[in-house]
PDB file of N, CA and C in Angstrom:
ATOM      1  N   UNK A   1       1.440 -14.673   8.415  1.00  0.00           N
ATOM      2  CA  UNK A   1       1.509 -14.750   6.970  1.00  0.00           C
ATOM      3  C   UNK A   1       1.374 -13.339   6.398  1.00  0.00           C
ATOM      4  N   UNK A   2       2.562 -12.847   5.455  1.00  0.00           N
ATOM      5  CA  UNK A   2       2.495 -11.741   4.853  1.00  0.00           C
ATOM      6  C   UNK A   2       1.698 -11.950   3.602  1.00  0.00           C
ATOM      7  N   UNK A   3       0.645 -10.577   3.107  1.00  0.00           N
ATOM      8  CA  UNK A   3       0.024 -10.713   1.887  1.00  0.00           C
ATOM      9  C   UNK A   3       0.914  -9.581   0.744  1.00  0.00           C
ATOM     10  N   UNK A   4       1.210 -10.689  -0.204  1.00  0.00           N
ATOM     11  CA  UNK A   4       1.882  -9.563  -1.281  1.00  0.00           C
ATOM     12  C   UNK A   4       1.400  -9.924  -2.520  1.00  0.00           C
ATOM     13  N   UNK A   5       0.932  -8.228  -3.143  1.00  0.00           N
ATOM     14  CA  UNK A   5       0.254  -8.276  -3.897  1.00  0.00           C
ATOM     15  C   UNK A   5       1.284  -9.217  -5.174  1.00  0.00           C
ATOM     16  N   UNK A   6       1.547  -7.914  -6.285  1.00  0.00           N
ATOM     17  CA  UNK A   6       2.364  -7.793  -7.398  1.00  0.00           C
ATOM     18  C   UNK A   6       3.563  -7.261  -7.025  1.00  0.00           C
ATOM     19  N   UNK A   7       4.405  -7.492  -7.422  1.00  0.00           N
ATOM     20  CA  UNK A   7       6.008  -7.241  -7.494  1.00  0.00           C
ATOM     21  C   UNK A   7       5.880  -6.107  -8.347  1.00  0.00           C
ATOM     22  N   UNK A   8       6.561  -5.183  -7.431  1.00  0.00           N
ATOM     23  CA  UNK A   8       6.977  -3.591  -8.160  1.00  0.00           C
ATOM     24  C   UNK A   8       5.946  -2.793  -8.548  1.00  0.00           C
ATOM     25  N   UNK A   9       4.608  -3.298  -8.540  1.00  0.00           N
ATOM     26  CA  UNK A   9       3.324  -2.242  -9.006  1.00  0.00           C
ATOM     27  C   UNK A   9       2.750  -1.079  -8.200  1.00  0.00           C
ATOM     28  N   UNK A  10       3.080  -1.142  -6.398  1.00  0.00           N
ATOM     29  CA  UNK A  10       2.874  -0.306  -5.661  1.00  0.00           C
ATOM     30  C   UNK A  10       3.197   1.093  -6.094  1.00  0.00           C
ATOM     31  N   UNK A  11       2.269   2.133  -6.148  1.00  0.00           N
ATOM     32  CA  UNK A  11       2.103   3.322  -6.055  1.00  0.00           C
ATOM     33  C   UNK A  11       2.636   4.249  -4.842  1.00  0.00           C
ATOM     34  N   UNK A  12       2.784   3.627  -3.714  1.00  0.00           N
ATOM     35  CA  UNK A  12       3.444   4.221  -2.567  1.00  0.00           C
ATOM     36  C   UNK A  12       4.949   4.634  -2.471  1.00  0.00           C
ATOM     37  N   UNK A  13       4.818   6.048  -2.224  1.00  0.00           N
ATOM     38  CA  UNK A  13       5.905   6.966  -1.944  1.00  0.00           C
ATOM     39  C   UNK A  13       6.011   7.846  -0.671  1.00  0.00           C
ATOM     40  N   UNK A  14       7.360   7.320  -0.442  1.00  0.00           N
ATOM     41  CA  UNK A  14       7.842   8.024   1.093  1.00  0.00           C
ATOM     42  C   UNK A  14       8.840   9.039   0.500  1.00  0.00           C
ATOM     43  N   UNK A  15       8.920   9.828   1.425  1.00  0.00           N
ATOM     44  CA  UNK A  15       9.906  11.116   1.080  1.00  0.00           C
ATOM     45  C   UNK A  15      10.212  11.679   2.669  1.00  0.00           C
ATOM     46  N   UNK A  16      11.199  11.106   2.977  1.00  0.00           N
ATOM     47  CA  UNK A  16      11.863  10.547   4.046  1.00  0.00           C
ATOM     48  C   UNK A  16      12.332  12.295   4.751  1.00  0.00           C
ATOM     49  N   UNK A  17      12.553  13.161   3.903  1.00  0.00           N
ATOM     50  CA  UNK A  17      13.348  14.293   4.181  1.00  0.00           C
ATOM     51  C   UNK A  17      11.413  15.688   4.597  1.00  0.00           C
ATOM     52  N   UNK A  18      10.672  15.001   4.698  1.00  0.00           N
ATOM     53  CA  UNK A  18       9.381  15.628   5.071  1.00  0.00           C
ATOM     54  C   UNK A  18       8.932  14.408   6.942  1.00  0.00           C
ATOM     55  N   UNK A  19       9.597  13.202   6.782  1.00  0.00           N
ATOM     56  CA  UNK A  19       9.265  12.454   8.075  1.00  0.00           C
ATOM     57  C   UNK A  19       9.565  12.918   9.203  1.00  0.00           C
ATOM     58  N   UNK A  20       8.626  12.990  10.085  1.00  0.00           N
ATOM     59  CA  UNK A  20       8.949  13.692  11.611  1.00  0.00           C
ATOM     60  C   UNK A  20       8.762  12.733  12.093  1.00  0.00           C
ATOM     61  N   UNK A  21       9.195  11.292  12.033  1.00  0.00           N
ATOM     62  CA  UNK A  21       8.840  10.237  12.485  1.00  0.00           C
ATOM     63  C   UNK A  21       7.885   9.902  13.899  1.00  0.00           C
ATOM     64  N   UNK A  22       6.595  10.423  13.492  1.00  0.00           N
ATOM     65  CA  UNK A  22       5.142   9.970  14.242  1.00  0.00           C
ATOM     66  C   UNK A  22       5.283   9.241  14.585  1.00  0.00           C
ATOM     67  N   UNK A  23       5.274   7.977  13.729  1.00  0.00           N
ATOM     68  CA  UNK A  23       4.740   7.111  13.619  1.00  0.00           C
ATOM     69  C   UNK A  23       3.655   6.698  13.416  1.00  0.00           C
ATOM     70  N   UNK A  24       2.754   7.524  12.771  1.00  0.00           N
ATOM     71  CA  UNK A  24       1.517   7.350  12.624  1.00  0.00           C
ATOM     72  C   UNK A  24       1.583   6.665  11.131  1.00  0.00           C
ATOM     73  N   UNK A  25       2.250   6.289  10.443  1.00  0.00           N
ATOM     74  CA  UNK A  25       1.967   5.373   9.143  1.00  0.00           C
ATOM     75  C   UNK A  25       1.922   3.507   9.591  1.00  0.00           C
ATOM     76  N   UNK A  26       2.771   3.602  10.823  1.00  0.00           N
ATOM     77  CA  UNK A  26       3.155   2.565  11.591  1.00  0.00           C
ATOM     78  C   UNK A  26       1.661   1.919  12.263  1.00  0.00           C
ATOM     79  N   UNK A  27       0.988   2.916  12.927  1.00  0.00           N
ATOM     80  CA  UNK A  27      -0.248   2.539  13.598  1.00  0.00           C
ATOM     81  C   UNK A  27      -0.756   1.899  12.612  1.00  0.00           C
ATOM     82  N   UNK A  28      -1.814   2.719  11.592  1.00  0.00           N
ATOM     83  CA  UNK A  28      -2.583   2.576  10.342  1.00  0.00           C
ATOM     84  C   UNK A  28      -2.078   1.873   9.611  1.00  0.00           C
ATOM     85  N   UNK A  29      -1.129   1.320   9.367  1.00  0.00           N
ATOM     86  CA  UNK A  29      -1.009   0.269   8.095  1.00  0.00           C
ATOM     87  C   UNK A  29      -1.355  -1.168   8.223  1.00  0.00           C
ATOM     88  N   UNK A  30      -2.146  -1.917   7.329  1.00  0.00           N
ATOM     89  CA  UNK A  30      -2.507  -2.971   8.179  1.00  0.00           C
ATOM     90  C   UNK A  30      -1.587  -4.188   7.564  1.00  0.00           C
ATOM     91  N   UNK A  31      -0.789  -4.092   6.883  1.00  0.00           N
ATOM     92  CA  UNK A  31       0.318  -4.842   6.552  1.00  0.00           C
ATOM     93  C   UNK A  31       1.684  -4.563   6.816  1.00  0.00           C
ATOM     94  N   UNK A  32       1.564  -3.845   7.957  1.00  0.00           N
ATOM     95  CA  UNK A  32       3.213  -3.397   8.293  1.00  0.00           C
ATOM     96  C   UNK A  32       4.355  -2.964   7.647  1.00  0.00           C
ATOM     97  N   UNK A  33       3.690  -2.118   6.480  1.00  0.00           N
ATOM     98  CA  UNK A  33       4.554  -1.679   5.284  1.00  0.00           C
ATOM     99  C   UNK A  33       5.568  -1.047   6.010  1.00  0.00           C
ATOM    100  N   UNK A  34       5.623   0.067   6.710  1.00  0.00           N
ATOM    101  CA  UNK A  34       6.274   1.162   7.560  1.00  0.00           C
ATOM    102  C   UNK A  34       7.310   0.883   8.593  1.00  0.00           C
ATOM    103  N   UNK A  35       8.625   0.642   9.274  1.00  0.00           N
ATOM    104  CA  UNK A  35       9.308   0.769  10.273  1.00  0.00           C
ATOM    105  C   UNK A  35       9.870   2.248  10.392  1.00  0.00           C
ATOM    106  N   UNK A  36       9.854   2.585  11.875  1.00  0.00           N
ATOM    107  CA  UNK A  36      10.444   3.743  11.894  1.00  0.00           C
ATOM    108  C   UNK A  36      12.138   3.357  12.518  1.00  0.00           C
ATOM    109  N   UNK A  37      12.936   4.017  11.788  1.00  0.00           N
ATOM    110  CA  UNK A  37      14.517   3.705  11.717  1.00  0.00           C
ATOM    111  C   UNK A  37      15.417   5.324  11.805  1.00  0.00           C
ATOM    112  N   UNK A  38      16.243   5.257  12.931  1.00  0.00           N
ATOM    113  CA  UNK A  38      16.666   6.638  13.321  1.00  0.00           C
ATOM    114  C   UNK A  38      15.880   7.805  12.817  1.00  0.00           C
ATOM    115  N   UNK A  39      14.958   7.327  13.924  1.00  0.00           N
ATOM    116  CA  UNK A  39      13.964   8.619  13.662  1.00  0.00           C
ATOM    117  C   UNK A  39      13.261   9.378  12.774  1.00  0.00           C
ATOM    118  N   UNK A  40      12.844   8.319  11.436  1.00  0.00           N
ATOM    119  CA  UNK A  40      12.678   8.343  10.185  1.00  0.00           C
ATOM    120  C   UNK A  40      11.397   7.042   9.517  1.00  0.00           C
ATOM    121  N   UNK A  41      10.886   7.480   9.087  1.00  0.00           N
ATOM    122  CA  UNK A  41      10.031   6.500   8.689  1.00  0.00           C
ATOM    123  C   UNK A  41      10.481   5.603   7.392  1.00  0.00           C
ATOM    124  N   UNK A  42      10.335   4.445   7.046  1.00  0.00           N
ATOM    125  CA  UNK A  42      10.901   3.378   5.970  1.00  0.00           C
ATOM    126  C   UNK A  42      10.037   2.788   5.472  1.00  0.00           C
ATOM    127  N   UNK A  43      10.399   2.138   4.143  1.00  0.00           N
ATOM    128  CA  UNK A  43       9.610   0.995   3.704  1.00  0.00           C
ATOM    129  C   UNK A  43      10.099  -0.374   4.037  1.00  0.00           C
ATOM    130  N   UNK A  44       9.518  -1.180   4.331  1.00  0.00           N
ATOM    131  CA  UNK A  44      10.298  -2.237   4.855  1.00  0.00           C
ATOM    132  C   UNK A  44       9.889  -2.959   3.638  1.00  0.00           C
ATOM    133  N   UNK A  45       8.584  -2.990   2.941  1.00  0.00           N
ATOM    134  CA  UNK A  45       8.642  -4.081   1.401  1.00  0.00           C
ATOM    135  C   UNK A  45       7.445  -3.343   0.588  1.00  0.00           C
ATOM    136  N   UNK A  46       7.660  -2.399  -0.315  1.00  0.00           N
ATOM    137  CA  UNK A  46       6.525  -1.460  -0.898  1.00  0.00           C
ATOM    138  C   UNK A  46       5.504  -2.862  -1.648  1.00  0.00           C
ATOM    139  N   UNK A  47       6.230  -4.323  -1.967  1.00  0.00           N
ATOM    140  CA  UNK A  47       4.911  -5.212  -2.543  1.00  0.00           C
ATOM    141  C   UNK A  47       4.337  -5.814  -1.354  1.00  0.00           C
ATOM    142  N   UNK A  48       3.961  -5.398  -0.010  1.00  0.00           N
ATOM    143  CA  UNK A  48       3.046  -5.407   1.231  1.00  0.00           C
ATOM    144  C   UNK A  48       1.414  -4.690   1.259  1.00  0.00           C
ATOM    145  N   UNK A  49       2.033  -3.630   0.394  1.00  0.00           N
ATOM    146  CA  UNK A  49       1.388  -2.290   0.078  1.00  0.00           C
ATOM    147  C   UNK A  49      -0.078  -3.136  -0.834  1.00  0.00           C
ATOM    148  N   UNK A  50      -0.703  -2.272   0.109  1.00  0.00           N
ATOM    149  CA  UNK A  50      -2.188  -2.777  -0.255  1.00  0.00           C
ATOM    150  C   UNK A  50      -2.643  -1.732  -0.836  1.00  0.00           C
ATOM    151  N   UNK A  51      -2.477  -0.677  -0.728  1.00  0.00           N
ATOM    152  CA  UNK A  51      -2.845   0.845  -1.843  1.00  0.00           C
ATOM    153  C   UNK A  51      -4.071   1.315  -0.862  1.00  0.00           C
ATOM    154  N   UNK A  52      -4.752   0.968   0.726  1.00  0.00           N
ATOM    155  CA  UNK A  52      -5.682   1.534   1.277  1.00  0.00           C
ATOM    156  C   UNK A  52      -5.402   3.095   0.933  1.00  0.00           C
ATOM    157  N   UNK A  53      -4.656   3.791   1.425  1.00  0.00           N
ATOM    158  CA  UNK A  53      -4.257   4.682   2.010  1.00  0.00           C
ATOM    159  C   UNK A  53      -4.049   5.804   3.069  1.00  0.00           C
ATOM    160  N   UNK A  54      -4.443   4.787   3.938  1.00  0.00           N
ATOM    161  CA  UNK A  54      -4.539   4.810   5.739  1.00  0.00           C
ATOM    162  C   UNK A  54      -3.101   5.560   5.550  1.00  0.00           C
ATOM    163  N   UNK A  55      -2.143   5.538   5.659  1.00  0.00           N
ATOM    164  CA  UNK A  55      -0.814   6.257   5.681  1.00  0.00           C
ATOM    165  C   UNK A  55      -0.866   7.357   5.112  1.00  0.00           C
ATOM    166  N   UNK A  56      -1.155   7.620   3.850  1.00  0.00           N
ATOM    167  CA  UNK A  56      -0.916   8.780   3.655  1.00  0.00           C
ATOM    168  C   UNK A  56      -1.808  10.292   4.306  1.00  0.00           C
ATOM    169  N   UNK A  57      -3.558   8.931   4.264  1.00  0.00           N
ATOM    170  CA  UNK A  57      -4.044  10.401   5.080  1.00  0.00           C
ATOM    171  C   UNK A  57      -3.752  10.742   6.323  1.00  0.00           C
ATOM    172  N   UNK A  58      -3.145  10.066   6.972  1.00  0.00           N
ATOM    173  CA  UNK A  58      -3.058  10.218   8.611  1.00  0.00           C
ATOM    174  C   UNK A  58      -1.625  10.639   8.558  1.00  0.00           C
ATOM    175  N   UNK A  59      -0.803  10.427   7.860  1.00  0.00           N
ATOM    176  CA  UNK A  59       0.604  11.474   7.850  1.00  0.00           C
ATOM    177  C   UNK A  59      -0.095  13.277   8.003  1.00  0.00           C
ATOM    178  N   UNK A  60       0.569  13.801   9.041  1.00  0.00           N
ATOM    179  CA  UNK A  60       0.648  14.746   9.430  1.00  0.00           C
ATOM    180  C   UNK A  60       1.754  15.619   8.557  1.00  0.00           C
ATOM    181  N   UNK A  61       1.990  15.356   7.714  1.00  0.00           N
ATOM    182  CA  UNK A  61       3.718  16.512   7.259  1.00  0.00           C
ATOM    183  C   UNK A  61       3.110  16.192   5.801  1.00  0.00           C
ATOM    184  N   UNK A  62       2.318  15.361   5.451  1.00  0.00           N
ATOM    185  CA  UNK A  62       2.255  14.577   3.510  1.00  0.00           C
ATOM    186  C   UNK A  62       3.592  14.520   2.942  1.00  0.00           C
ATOM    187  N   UNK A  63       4.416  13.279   3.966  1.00  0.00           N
ATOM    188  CA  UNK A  63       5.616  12.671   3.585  1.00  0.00           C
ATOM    189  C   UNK A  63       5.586  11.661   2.988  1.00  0.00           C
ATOM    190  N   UNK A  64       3.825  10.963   2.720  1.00  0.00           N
ATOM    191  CA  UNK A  64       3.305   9.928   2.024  1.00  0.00           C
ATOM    192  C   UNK A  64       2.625   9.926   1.057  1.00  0.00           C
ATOM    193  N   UNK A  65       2.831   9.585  -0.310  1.00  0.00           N
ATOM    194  CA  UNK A  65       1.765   9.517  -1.155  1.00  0.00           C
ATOM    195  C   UNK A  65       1.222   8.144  -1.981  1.00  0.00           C
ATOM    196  N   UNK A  66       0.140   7.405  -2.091  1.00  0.00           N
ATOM    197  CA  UNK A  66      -0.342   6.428  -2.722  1.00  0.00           C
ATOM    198  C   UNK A  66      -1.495   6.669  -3.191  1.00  0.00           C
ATOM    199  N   UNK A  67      -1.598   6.418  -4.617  1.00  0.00           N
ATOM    200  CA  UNK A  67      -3.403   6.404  -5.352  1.00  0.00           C
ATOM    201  C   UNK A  67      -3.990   5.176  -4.494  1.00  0.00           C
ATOM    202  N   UNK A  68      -4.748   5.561  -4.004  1.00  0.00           N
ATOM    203  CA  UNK A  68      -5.413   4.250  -3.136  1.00  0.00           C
ATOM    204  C   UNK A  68      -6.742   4.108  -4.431  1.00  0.00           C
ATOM    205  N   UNK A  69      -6.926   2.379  -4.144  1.00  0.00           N
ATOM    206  CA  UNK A  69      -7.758   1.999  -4.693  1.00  0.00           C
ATOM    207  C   UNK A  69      -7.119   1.912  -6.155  1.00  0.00           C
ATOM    208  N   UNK A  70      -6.244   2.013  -6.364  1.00  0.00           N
ATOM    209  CA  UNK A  70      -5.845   1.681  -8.325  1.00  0.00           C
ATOM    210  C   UNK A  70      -5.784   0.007  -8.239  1.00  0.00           C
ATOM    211  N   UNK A  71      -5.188  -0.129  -9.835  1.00  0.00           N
ATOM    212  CA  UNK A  71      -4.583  -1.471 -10.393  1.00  0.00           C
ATOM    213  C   UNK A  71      -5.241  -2.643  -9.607  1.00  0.00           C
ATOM    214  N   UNK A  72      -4.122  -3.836  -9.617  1.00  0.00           N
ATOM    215  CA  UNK A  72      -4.234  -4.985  -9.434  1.00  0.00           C
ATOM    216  C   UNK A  72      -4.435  -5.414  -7.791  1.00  0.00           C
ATOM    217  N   UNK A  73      -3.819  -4.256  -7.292  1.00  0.00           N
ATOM    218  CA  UNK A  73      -4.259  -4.189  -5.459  1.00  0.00           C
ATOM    219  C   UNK A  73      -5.662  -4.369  -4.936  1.00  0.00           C
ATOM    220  N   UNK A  74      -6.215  -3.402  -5.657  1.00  0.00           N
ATOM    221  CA  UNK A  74      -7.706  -2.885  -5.702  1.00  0.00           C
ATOM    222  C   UNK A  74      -8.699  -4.528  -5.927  1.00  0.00           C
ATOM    223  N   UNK A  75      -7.925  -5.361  -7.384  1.00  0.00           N
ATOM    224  CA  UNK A  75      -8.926  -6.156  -7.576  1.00  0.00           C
ATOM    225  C   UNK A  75      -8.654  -7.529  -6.980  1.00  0.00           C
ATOM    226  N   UNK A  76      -7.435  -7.564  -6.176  1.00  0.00           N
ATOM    227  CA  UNK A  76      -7.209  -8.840  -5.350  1.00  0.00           C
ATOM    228  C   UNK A  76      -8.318  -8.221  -3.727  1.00  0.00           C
ATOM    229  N   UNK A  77      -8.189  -6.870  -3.374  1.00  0.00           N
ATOM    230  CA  UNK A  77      -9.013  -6.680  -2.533  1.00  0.00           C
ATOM    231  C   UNK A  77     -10.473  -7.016  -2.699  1.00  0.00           C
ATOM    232  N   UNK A  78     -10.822  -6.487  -3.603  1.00  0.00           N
ATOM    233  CA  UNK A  78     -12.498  -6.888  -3.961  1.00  0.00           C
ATOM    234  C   UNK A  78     -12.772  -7.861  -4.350  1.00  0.00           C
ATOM    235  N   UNK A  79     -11.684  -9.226  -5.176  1.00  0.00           N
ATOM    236  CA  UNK A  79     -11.944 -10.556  -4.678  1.00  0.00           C
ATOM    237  C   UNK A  79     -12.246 -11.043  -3.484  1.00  0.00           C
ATOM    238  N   UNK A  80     -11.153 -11.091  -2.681  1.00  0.00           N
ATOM    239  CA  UNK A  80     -11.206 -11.285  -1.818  1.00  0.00           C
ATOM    240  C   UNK A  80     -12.302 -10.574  -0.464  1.00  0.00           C
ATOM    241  N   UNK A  81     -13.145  -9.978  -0.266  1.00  0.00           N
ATOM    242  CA  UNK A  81     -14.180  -9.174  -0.116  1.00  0.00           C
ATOM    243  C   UNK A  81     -15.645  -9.836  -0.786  1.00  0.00           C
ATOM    244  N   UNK A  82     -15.568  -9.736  -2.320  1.00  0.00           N
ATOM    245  CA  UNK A  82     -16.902 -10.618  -2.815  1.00  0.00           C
ATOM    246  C   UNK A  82     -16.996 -11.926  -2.567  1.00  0.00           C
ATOM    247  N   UNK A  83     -15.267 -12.613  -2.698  1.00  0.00           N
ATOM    248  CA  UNK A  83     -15.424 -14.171  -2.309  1.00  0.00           C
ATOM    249  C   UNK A  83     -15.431 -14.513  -3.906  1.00  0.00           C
ATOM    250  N   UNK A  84     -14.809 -14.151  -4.767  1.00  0.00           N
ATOM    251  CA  UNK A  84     -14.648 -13.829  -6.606  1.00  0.00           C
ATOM    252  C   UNK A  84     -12.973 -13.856  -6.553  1.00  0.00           C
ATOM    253  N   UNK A  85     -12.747 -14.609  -7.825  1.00  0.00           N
ATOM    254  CA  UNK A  85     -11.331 -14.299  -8.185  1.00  0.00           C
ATOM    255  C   UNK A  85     -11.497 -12.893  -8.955  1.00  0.00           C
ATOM    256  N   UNK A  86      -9.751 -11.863  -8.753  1.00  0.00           N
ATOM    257  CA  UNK A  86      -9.627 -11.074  -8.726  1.00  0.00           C
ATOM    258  C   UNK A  86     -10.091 -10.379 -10.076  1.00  0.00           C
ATOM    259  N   UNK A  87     -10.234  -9.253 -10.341  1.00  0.00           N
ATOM    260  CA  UNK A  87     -10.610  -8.637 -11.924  1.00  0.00           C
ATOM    261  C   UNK A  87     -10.686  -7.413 -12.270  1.00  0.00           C
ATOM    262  N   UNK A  88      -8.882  -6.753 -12.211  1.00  0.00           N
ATOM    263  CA  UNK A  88      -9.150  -5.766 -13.084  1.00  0.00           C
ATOM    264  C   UNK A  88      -9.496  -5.217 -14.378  1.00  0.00           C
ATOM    265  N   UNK A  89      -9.579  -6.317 -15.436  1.00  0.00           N
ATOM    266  CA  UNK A  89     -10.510  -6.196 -16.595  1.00  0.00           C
ATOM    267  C   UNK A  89      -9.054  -5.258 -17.880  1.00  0.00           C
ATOM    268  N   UNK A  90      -7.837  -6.042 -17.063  1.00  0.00           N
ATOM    269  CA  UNK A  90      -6.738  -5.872 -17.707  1.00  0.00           C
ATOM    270  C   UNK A  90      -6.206  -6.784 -18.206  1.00  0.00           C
ATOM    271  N   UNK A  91      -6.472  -7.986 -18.579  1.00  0.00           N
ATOM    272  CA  UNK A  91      -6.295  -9.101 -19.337  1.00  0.00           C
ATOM    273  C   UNK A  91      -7.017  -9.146 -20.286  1.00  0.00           C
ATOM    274  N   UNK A  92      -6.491  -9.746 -21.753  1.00  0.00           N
ATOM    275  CA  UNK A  92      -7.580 -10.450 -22.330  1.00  0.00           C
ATOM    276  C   UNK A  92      -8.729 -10.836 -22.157  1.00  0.00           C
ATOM    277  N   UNK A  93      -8.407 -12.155 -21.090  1.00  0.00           N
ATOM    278  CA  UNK A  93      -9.927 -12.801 -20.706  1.00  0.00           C
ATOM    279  C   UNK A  93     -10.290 -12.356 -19.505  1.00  0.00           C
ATOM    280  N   UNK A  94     -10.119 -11.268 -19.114  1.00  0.00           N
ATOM    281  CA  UNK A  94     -11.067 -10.389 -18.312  1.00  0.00           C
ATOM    282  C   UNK A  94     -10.204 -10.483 -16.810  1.00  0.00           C
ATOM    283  N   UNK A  95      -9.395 -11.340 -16.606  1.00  0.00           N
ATOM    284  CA  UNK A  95      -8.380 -12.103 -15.418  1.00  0.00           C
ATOM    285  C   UNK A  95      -7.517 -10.695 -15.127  1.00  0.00           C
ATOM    286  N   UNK A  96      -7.727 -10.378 -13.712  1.00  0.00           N
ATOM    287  CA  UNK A  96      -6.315  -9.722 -13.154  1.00  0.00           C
ATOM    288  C   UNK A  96      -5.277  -9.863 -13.814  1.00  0.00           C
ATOM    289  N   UNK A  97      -3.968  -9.013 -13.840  1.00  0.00           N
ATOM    290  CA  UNK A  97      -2.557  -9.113 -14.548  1.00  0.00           C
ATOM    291  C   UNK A  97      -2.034 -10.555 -14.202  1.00  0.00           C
TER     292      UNK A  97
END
């Protein structure tokens, strides 16, 4: 079972023309955001993207960039963690987006 957050809100950026294809975004990601494809690193679905940012620090070249810990990623994580529905305190009534 894949976990996806929000549609289109991911912060994660590849810049494909800095990839020495490691593969080290591949190891560290714990949702399998990353395939490496002729020798190049990819996104296979940026709404996978959990915003840790295990990838970007362990990229060796900084062909990766994500604000880890922002938005609506952040507060489905720390639901899920407290055992609380999610709450970035971006709604009205206080409710995740």
């Amino acid at each position: 079972m894949s976990m996806k957050y929000l549609r289109g809100v991911s912060t994660l950026k590849l810049d494909a023309e800095k990839c020495i294809g490691c593969g080290m975004c591949i190891t560290v990601c714990p949702h399998a955001v990353f395939m490496i494809k002729e020798r190049k690193a990819s996104v296979t679905d940026a709404d996978l993207c959990m915003e840790c940012g295990a990838c970007a620090v362990n990229c060796p070249v900084d062909a990766i960039s994500v604000k880890k810990g922002v938005g609506c990623a952040q507060a489905v994580r720390n639901g899920l963690l407290k055992g609380t529905e999610p709450d970035c305190g971006c709604g009205d009534d206080g409710t995740c987006c």
